[in-house]
C-alpha atoms as a PDB file:
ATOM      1  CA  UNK A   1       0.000   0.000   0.000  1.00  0.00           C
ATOM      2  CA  UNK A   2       1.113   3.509  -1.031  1.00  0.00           C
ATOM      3  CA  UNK A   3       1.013   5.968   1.705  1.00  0.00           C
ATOM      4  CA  UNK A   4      -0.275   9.599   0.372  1.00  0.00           C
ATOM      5  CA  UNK A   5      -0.323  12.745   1.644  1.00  0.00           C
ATOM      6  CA  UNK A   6      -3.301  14.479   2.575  1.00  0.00           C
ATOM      7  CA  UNK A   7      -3.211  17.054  -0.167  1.00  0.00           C
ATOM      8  CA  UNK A   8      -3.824  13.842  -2.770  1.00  0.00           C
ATOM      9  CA  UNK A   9      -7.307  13.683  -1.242  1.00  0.00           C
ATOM     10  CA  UNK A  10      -7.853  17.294  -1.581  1.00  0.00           C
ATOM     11  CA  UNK A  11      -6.492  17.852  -4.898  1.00  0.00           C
ATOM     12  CA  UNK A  12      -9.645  18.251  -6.802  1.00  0.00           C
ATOM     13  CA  UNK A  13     -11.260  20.902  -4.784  1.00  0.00           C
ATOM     14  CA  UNK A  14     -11.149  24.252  -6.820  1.00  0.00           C
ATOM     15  CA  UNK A  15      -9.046  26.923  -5.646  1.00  0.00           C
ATOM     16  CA  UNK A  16     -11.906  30.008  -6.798  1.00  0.00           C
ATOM     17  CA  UNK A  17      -9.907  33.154  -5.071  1.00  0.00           C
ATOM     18  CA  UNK A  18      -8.700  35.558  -8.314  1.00  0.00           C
ATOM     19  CA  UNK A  19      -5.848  37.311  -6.153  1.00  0.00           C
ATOM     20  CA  UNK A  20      -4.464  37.920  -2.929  1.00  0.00           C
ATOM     21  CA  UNK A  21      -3.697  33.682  -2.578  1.00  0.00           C
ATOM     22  CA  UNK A  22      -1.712  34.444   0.918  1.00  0.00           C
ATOM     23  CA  UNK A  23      -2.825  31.242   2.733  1.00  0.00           C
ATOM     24  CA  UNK A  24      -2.157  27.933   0.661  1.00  0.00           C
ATOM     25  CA  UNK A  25      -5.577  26.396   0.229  1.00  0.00           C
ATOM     26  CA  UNK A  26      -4.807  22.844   1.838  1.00  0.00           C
ATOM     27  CA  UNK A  27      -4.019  24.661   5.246  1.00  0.00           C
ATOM     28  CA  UNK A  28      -7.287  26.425   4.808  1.00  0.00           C
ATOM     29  CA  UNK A  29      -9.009  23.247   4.530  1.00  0.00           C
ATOM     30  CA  UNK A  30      -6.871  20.918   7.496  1.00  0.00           C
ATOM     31  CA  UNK A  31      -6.920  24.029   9.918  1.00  0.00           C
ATOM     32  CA  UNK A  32     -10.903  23.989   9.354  1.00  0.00           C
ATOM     33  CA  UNK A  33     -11.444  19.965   9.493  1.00  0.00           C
ATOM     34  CA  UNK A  34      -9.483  20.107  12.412  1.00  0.00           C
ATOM     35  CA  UNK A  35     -10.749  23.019  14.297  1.00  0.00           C
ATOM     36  CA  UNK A  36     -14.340  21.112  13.394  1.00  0.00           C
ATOM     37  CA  UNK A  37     -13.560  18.136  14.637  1.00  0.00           C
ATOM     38  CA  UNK A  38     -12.311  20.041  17.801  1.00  0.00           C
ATOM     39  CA  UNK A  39     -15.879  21.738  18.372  1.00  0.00           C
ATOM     40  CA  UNK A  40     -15.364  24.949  16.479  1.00  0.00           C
ATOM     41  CA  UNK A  41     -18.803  25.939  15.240  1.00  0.00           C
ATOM     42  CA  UNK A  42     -18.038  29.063  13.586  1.00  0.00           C
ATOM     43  CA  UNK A  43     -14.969  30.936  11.370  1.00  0.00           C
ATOM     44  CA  UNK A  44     -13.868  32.790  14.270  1.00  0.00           C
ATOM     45  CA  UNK A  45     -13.494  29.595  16.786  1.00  0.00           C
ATOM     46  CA  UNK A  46     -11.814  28.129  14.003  1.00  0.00           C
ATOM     47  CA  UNK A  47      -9.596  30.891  13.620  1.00  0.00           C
ATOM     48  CA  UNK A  48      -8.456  30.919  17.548  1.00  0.00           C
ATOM     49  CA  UNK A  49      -8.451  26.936  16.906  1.00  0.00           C
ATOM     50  CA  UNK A  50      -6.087  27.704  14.539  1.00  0.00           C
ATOM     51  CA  UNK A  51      -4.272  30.393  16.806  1.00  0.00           C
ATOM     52  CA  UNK A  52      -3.852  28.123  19.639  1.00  0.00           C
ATOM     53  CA  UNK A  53      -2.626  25.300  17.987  1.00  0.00           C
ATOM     54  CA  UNK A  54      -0.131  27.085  15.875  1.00  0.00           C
ATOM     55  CA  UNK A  55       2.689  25.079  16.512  1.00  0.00           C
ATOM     56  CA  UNK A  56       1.683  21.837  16.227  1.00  0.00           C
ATOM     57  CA  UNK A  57       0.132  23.063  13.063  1.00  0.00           C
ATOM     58  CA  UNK A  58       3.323  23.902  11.914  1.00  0.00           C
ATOM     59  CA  UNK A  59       4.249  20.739  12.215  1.00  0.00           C
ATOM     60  CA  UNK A  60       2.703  19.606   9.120  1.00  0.00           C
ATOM     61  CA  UNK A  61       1.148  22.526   7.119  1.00  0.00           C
ATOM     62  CA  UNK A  62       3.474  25.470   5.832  1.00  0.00           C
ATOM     63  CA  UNK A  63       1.366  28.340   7.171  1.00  0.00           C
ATOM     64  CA  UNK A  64       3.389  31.027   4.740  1.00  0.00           C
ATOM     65  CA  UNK A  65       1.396  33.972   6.020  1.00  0.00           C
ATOM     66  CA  UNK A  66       0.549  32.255   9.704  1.00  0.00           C
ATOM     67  CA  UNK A  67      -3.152  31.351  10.638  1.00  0.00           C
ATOM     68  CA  UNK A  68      -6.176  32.823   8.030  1.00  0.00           C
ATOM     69  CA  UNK A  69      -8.525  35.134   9.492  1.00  0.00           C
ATOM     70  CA  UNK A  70     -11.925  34.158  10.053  1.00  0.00           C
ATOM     71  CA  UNK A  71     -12.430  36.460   7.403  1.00  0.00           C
ATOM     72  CA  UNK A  72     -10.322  34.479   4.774  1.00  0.00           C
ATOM     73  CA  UNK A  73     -11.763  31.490   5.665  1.00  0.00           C
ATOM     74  CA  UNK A  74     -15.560  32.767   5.172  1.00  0.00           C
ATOM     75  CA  UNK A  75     -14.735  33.542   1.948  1.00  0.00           C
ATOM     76  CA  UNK A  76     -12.936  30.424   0.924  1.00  0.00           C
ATOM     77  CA  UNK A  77     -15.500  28.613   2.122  1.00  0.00           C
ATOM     78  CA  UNK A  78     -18.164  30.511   0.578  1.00  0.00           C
ATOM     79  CA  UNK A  79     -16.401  30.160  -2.646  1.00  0.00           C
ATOM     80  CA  UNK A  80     -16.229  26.477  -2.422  1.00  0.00           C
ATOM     81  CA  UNK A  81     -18.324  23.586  -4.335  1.00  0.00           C
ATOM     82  CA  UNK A  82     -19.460  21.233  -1.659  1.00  0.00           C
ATOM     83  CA  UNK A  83     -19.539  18.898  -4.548  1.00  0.00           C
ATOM     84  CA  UNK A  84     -15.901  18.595  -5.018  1.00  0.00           C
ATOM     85  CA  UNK A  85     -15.300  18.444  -0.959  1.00  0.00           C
END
C-alpha cells in the first residue's frame, strides 16, 4: 500500500480566489477539518483553533502567512463547491 499525503485527497477541490492567494488552500481546509472536529462551530473559533494550535500546526502545514482570518476562511469557504469536498 502507497502511503499519500493528505493534499492527494484534496487535490480536486477548486481553488476560486482571483488574487491575494496568501494562505495555501490545503491549510485552509486541514486548519478547518481540524478546528471542526475540535468543536469549532463558527470561522472565528476556528480561527483561535487555529491560533492556539499554531505550533503543532506547523508541524505539518506550511502556514506562509501564519493562521487565516476568520475572514479568509468565510470567503474560501463561501467560494467552495461542496460537490468537489
Amino acid at each position: 500500500m502507497t502511503k499519500k499525503s493528505i493534499e492527494h485527497f484534496f487535490k480536486r477541490i477548486g481553488d476560486h480566489r482571483h488574487h491575494n492567494k496568501l494562505h495555501k488552500l490545503i491549510d485552509v481546509i486541514i486548519i478547518a477539518i481540524c478546528g471542526v472536529i475540535a468543536g469549532a462551530d463558527t470561522y472565528e473559533q476556528i480561527e483561535n483553533f487555529g491560533k492556539k494550535r499554531k505550533k503543532w500546526l506547523s508541524r505539518f502545514l506550511e502556514l506562509p502567512h501564519g493562521i487565516p482570518s476568520h475572514d479568509t476562511f468565510g470567503r474560501i469557504f463561501e467560494r467552495m463547491n461542496p460537490n468537489e469536498f
